[in-house]
Protein backbone atom coordinates (compact mmCIF):
# COMPACT_ATOMS: atom_id res chain seq x y z
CA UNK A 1 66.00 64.01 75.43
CA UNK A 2 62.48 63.62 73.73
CA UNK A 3 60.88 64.34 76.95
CA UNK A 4 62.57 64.27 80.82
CA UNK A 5 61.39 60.30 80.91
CA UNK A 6 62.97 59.70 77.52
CA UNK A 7 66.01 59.94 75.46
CA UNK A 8 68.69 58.49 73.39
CA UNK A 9 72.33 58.29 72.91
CA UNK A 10 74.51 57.65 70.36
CA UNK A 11 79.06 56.60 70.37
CA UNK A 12 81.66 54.61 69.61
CA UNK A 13 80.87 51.08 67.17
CA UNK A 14 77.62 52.45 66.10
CA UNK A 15 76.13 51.91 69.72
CA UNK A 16 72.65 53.37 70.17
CA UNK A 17 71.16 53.45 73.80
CA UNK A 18 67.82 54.18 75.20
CA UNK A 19 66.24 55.76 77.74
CA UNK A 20 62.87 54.76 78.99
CA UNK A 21 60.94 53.17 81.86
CA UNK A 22 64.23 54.95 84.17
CA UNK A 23 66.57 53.05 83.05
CA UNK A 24 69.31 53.31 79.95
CA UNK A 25 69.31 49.77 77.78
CA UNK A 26 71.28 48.84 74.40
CA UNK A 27 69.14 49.01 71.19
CA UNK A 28 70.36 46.99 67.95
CA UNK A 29 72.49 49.11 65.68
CA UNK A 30 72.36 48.56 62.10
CA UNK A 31 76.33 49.95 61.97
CA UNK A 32 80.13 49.04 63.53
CA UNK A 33 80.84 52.73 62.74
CA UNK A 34 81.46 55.51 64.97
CA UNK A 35 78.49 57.79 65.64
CA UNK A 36 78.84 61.96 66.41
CA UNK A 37 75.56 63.36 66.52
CA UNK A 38 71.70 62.38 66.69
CA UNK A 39 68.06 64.12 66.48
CA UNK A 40 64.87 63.04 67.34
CA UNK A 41 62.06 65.22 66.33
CA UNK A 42 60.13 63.52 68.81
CA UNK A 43 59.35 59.84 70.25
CA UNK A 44 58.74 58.11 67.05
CA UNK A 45 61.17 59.46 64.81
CA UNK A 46 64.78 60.51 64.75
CA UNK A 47 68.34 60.54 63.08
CA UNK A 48 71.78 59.69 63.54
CA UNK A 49 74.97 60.57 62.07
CA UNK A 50 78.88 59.17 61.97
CA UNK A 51 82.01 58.60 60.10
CA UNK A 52 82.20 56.67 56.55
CA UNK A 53 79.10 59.09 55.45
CA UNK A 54 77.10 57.10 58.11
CA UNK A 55 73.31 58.24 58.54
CA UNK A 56 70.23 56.37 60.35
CA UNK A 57 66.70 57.07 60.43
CA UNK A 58 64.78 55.94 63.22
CA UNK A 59 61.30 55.04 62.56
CA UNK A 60 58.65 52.53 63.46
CA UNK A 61 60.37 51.69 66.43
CA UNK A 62 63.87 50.93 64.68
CA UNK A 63 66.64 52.28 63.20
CA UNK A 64 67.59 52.04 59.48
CA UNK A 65 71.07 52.66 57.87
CA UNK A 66 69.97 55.38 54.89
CA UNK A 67 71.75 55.13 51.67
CA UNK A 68 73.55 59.16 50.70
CA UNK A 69 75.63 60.31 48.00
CA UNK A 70 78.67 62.12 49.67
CA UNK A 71 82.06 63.34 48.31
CA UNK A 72 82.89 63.41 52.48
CA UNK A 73 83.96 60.71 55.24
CA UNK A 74 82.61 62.34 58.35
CA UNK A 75 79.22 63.78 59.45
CA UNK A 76 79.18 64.86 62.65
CA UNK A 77 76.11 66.84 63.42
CA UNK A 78 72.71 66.96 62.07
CA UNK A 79 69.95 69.86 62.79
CA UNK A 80 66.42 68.88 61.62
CA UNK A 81 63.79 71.82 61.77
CA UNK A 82 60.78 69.41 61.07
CA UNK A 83 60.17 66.14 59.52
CA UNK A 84 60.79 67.51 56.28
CA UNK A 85 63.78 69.92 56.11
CA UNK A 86 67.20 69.56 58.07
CA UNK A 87 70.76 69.37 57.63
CA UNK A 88 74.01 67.79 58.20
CA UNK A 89 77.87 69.20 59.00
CA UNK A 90 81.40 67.59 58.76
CA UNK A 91 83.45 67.50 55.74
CA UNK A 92 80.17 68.39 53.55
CA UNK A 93 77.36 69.97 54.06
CA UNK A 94 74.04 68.01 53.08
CA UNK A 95 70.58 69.50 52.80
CA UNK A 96 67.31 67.45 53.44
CA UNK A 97 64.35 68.33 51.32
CA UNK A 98 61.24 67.19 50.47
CA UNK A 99 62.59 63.19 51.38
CA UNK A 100 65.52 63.49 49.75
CA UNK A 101 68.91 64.27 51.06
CA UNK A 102 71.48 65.68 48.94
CA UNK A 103 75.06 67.40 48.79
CA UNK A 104 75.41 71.07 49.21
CA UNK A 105 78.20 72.53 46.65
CA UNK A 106 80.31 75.40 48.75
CA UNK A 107 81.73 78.27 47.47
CA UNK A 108 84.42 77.46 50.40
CA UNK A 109 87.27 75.76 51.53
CA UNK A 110 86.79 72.59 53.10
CA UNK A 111 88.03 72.82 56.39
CA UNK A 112 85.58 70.35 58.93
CA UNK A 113 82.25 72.03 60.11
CA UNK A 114 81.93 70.11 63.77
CA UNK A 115 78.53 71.79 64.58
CA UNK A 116 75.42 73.37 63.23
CA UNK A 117 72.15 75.55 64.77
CA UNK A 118 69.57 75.89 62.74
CA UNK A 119 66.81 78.72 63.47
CA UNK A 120 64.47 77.92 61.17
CA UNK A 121 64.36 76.65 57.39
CA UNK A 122 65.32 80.09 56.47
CA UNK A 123 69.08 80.96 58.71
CA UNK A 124 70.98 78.77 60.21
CA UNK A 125 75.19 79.01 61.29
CA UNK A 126 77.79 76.14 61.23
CA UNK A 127 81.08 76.37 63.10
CA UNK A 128 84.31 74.19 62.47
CA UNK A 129 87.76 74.16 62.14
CA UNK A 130 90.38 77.09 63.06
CA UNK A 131 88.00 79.05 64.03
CA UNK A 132 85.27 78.48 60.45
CA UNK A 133 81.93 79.86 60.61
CA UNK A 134 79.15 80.06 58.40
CA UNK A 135 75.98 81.53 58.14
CA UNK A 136 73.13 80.25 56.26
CA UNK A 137 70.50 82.73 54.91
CA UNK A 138 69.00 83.51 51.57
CA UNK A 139 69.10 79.94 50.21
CA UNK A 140 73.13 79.81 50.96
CA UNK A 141 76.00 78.96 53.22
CA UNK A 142 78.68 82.16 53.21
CA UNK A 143 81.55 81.99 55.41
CA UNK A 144 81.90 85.07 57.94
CA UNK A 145 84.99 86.84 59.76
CA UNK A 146 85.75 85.11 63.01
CA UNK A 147 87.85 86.48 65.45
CA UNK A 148 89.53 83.52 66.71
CA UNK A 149 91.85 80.63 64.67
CA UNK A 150 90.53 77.75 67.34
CA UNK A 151 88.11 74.97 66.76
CA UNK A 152 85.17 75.50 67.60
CA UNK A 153 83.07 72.68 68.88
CA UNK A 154 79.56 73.72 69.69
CA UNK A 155 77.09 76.74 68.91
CA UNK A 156 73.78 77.75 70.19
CA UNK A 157 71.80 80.69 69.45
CA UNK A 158 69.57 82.29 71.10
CA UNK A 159 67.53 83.94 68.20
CA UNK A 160 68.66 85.73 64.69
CA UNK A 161 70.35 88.31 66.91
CA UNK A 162 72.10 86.49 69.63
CA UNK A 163 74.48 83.39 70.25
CA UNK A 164 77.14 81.64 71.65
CA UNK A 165 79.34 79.31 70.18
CA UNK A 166 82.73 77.57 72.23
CA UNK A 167 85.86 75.43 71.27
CA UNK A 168 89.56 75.02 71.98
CA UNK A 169 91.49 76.40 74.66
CA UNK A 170 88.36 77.70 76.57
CA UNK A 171 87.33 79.93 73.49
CA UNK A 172 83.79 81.42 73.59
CA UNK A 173 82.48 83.91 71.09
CA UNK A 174 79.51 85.64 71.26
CA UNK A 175 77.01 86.92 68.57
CA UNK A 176 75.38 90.55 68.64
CA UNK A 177 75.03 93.37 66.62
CA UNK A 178 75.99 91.30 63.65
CA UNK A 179 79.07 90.31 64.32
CA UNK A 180 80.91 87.44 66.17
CA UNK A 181 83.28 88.43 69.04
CA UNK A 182 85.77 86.81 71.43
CA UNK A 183 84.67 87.05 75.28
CA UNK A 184 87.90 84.50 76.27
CA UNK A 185 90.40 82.45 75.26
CA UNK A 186 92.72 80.38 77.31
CA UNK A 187 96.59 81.12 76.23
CA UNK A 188 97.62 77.50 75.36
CA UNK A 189 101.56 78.09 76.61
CA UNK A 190 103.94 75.21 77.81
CA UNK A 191 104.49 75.09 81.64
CA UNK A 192 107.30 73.60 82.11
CA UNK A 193 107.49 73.71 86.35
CA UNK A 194 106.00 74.59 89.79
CA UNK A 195 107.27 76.15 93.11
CA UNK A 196 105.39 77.10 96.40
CA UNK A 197 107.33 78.22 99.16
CA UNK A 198 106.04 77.64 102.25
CA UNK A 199 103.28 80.12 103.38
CA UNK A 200 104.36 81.90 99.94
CA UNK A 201 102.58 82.19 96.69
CA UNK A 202 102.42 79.55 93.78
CA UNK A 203 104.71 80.41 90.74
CA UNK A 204 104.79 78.52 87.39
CA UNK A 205 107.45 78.49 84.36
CA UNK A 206 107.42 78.00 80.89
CA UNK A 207 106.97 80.13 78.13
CA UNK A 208 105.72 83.06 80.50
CA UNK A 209 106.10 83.08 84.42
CA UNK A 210 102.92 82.51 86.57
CA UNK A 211 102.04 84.03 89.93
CA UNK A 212 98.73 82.82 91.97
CA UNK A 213 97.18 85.54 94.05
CA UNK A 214 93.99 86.67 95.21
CA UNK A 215 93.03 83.17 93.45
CA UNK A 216 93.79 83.40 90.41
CA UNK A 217 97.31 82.31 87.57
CA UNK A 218 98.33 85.74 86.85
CA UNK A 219 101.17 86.11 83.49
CA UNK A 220 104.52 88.13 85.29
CA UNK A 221 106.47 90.29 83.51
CA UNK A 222 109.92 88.05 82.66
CA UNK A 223 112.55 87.24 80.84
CA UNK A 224 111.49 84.73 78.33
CA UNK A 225 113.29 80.94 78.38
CA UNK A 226 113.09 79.45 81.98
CA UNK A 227 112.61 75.96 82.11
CA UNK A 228 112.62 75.54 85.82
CA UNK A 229 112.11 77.75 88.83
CA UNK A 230 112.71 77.17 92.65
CA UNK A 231 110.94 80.19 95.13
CA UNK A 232 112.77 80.51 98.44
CA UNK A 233 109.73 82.91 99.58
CA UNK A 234 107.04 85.26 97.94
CA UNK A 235 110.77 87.99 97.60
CA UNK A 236 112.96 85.58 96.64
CA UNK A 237 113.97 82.89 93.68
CA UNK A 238 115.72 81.70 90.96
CA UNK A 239 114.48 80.38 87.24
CA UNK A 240 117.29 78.49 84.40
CA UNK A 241 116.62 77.29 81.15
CA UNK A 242 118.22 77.85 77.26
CA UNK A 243 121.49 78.87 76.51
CA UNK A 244 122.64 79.30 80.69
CA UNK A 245 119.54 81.36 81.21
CA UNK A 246 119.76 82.52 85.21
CA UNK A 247 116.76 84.66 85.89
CA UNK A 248 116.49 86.07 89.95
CA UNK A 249 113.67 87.52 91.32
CA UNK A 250 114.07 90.14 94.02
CA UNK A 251 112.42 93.15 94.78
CA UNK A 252 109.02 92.48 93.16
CA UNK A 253 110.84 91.60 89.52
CA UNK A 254 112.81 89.18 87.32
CA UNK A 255 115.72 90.27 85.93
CA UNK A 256 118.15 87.52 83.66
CA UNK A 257 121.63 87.54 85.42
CA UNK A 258 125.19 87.28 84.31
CA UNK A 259 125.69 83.19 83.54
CA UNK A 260 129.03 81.20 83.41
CA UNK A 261 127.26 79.00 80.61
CA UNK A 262 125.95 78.95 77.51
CA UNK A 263 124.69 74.96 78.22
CA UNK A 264 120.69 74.07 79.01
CA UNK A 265 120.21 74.46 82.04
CA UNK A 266 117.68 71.57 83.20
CA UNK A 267 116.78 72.12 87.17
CA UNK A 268 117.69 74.38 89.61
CA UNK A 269 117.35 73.82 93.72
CA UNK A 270 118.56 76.26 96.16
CA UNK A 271 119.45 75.36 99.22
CA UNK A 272 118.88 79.17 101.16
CA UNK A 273 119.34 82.87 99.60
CA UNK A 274 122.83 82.62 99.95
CA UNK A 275 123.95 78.95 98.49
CA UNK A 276 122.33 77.35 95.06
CA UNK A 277 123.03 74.87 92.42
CA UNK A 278 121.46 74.31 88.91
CA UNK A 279 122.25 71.63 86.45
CA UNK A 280 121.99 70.94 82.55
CA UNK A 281 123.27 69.80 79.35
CA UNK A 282 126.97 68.14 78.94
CA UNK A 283 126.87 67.52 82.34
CA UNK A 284 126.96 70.98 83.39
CA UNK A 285 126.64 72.07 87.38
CA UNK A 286 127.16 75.63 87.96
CA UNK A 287 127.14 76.93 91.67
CA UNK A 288 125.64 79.95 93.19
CA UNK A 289 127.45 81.49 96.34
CA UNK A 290 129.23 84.72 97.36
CA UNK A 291 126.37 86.41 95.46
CA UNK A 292 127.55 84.80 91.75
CA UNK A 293 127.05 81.99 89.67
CA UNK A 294 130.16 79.64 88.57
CA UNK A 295 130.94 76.68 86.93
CA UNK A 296 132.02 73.70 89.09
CA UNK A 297 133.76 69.97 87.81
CA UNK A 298 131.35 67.50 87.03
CA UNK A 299 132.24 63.85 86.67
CA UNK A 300 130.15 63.46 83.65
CA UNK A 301 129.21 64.66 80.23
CA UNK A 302 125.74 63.14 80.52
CA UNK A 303 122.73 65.81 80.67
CA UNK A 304 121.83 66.32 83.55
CA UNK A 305 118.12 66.85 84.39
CA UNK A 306 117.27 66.88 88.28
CA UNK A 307 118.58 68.17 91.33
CA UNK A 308 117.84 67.70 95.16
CA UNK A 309 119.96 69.67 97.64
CA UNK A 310 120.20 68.35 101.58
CA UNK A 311 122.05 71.37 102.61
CA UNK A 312 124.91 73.07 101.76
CA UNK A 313 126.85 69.87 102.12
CA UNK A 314 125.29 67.37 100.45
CA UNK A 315 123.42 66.79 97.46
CA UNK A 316 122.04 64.39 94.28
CA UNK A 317 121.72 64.70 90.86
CA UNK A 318 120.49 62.89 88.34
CA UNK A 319 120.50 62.56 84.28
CA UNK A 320 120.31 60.18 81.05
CA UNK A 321 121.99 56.86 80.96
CA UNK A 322 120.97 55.90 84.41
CA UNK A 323 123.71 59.32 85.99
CA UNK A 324 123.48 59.30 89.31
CA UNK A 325 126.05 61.89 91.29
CA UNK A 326 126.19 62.98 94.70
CA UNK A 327 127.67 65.27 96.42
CA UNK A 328 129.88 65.30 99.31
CA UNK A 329 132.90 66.29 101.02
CA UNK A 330 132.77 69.54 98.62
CA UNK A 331 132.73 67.32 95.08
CA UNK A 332 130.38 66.18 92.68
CA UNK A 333 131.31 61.94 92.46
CA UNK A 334 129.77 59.68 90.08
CA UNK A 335 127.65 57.13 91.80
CA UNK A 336 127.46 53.37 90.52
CA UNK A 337 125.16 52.30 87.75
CA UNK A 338 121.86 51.02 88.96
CA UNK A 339 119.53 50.45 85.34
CA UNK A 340 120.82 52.43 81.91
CA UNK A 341 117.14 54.23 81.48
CA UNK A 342 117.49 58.39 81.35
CA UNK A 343 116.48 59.77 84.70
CA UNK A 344 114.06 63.00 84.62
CA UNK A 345 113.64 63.49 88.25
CA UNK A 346 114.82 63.58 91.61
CA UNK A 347 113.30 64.29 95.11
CA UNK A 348 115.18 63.81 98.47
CA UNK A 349 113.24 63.22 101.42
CA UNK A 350 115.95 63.06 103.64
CA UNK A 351 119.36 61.99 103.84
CA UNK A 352 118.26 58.43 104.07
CA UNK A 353 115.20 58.18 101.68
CA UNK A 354 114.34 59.55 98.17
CA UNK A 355 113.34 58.72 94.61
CA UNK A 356 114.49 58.84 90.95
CA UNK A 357 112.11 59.32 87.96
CA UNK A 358 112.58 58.08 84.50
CA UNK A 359 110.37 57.54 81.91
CA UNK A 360 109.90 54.03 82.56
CA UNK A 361 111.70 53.23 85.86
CA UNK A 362 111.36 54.25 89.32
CA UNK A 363 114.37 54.32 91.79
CA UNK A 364 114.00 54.31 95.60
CA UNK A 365 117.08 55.19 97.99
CA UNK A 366 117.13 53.14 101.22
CA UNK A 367 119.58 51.93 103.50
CA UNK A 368 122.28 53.70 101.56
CA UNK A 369 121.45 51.94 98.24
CA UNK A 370 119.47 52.98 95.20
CA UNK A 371 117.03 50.33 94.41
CA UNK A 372 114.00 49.47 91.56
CA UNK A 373 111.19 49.79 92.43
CA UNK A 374 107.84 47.77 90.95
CA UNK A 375 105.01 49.39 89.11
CA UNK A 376 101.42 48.52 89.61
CA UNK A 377 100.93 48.21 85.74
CA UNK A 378 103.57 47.39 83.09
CA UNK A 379 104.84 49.26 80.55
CA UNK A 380 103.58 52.54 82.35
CA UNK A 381 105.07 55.78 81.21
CA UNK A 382 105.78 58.14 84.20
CA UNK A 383 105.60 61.75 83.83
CA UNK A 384 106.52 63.35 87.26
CA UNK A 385 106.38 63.10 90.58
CA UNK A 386 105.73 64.67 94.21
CA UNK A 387 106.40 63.46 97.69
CA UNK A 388 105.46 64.37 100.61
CA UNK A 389 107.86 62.24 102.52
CA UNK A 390 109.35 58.73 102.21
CA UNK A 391 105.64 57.40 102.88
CA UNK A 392 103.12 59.10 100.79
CA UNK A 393 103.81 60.69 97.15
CA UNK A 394 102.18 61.16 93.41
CA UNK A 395 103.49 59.95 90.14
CA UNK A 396 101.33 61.18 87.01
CA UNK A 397 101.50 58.20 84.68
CA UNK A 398 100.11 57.01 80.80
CA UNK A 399 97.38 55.26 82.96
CA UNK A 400 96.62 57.89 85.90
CA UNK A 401 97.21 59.64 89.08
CA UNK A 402 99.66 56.94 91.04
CA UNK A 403 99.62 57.24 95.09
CA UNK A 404 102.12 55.76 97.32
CA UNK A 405 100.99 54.53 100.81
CA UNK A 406 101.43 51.71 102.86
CA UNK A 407 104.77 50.72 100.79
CA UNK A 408 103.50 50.10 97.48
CA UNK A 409 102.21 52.14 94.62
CA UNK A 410 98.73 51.66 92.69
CA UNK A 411 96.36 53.63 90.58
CA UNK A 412 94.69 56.39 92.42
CA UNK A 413 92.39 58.43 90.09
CA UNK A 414 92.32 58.55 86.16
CA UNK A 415 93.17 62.43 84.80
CA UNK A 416 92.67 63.74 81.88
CA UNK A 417 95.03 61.89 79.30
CA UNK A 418 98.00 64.33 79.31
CA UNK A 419 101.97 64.24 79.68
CA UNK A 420 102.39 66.57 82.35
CA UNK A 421 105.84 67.87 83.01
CA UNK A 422 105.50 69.10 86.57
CA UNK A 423 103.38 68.49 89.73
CA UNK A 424 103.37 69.82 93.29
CA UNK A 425 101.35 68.54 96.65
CA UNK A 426 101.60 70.64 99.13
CA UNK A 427 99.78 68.70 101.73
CA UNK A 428 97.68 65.46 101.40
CA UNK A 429 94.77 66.53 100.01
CA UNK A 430 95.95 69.64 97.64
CA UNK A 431 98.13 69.96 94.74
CA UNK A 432 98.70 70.94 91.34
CA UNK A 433 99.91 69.30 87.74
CA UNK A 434 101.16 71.45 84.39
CA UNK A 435 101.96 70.60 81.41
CA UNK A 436 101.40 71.30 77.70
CA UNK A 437 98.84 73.78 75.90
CA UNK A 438 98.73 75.38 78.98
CA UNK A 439 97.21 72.48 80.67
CA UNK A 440 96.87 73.27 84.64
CA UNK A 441 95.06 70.82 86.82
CA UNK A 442 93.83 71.51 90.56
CA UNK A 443 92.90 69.03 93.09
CA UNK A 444 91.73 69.42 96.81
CA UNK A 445 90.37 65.67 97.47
């Protein structure tokens, strides 16, 4: 902002918007290209940068495409200190003197600069890919120690002795003493699945275990490999994954258990402390009861990759190729073929109603039949899913937040644009989605 009545922005297709009189309107942009970064040294003059080498000048009252000699394709910040010296980051550095602007040579690697503070003409620092920084002072650009191998995405600085600069996975890094340090740094791990048992804590799995308490994810000492988790109470669960991994959790720790299978195990759902069943690759069920694990018959040799347990007497699972089994009378049956898409997911409401989750199709079970159900958009890719009961549930999806209500599904609310791999509601209004890089979302609306 040149002042707090006017300002300017810069984006995608070279567009260029104003603000003045309290309102933002579209100025004419001499470029289609993409533009990162502007600077206006005050209301009458200014500068823009952008991919392709792109660089505008603003001045009386329009902007100008400026002709520059690069060896780079992007620029994506520029840092003037007056009218007559600044500078510009991305794949090059280029210097601004005395109304000319020309390329910096580097004594280092290449790797992107994304931003740049300048203090004055004399020091200035630059920060960039896997974690680059560089300082300018005594007429050059040196790269320093930096304690982190994330991009970083933005720097300010207080003054020669103090600063901040941020990036990736929540990184910050802070600047004192003379040396760049890291305050935090998000743990980018894969979560892989949720469980909250009722009036219980929250517990994640993936490539660590998660407990929320006192408000806060906290990493749990475990066994590596679990894949999927279901809590039976804040004392009590059970985790699978890799190779016929069977993790329990009792008496305030997770301990890996003897497992009658060396198969992937996909899901797990137990039905009370006493009765379980998880399922996995090559069709595998195992069984938990009499206080050990065994492997049970299945009708298939499809993976299987969801189960939802009734009781102790009656089950579904569900896996690629359109597998549907249930299970009754004390035996696993093959159910018949509704669509040929891999299944993902499965969540019984009750022994009349539920749903099956692929990739691209939806299944509903009512009046004793498995049915398709229609999308609000096509060609949507669905992620996972949580219901609360047969009329109101979540689907994360390539285009959004889906709700049910009313008997039909539509686009409720646009997340971030992320494949997330599990998601819990626990009541209407709160609920949580994981996924990759650590990725954990919250809502309470």
């Amino acid at each position: 902002m040149v002042s707090p009545t006017e300002g300017w922005l810069v984006g995608d297709q070279g567009r260029i918007a104003h603000f003045i009189d309290g309102q933002w309107q579209d100025i004419p942009s001499p470029t289609q290209k993409r533009l990162f970064a502007l600077e206006m040294l005050n209301a009458e003059e200014g500068w823009a940068v952008g991919v392709e080498d792109t660089l505008l000048h603003y001045h009386d009252q329009r902007w100008e495409p400026v002709p520059i000699s690069s060896s780079g394709l992007f620029f994506l910040d520029i840092d003037m200190v007056d009218e007559h010296e600044g500078w510009i980051v991305g794949d090059t550095i280029q210097h601004y003197h005395n109304g000319v602007w020309q390329e910096v040579p580097d004594s280092f690697d290449r790797r992107m600069l994304n931003a740049l503070e300048m203090l004055n003409a004399e020091e200035g620092w630059a920060v960039g890919e896997e974690g680059r920084i560089v300082h300018y002072t005594q007429g050059q650009w040196q790269e320093v120690d930096s304690p982190t191998g994330n991009g970083l995405w933005s720097i300010a600085m207080v003054n020669t002795q103090e600063g901040w600069a941020v990036g990736d996975n929540s990184t910050m890094l802070h600047y004192q003493a003379g040396a760049w340090t890291l305050v935090s740094e998000a743990r980018p791990y894969l979560l892989r699945d949720i469980s909250w048992p009722a009036g219980g804590s929250g517990w994640l799995a993936g490539e660590v275990m998660l407990r929320y308490s006192n408000g806060a994810w906290q990493v749990v000492d475990a066994p590596k490999g679990a894949v999927a988790l279901d809590m039976l109470s804040d004392e009590e669960g059970w985790a699978v994954g890799g190779q016929g991994t069977l993790l329990h959790y009792s008496q305030g720790r997770w301990q890996q258990v003897a497992s009658p299978t060396e198969k992937y195990l996909e899901d797990v759902d137990m039905v009370n402390a006493r009765t379980g069943w998880a399922v996995g690759a090559e069709g595998a069920i195992v069984q938990y009861s009499n206080g050990e694990w065994r492997e049970v018959p299945s009708p298939t040799n499809q993976v299987l990759s969801g189960i939802s347990m009734l009781s102790e007497q009656s089950g579904w699972a569900v896996g690629y190729r359109g597998t549907i089994l249930r299970y009754q009378d004390g035996s696993w049956q093959l159910q018949p073929p509704v669509v040929t898409q891999d299944f993902t997911e499965i969540q019984m409401v009750n022994e009349t109603g539920g749903w099956i989750l692929g990739l691209h199709v939806l299944l509903r079970y009512h009046n004793g039949d498995w049915e398709e159900v229609s999308l609000p958009e096509p060609e949507l890719e669905l992620y996972t899913m949580s219901m609360l009961d047969m009329n109101q549930g979540w689907i994360t999806s390539s285009s959004g937040m889906l709700h049910y209500q009313d008997g039909s599904w539509a686009v409720f609310a646009k997340p971030l644009a992320v494949s997330y791999a599990a998601m819990l509601m626990l009541n209407e209004s709160e609920g949580w989605a994981v996924g990759h890089r650590g990725i954990l979302h919250y809502t309470n609306q």
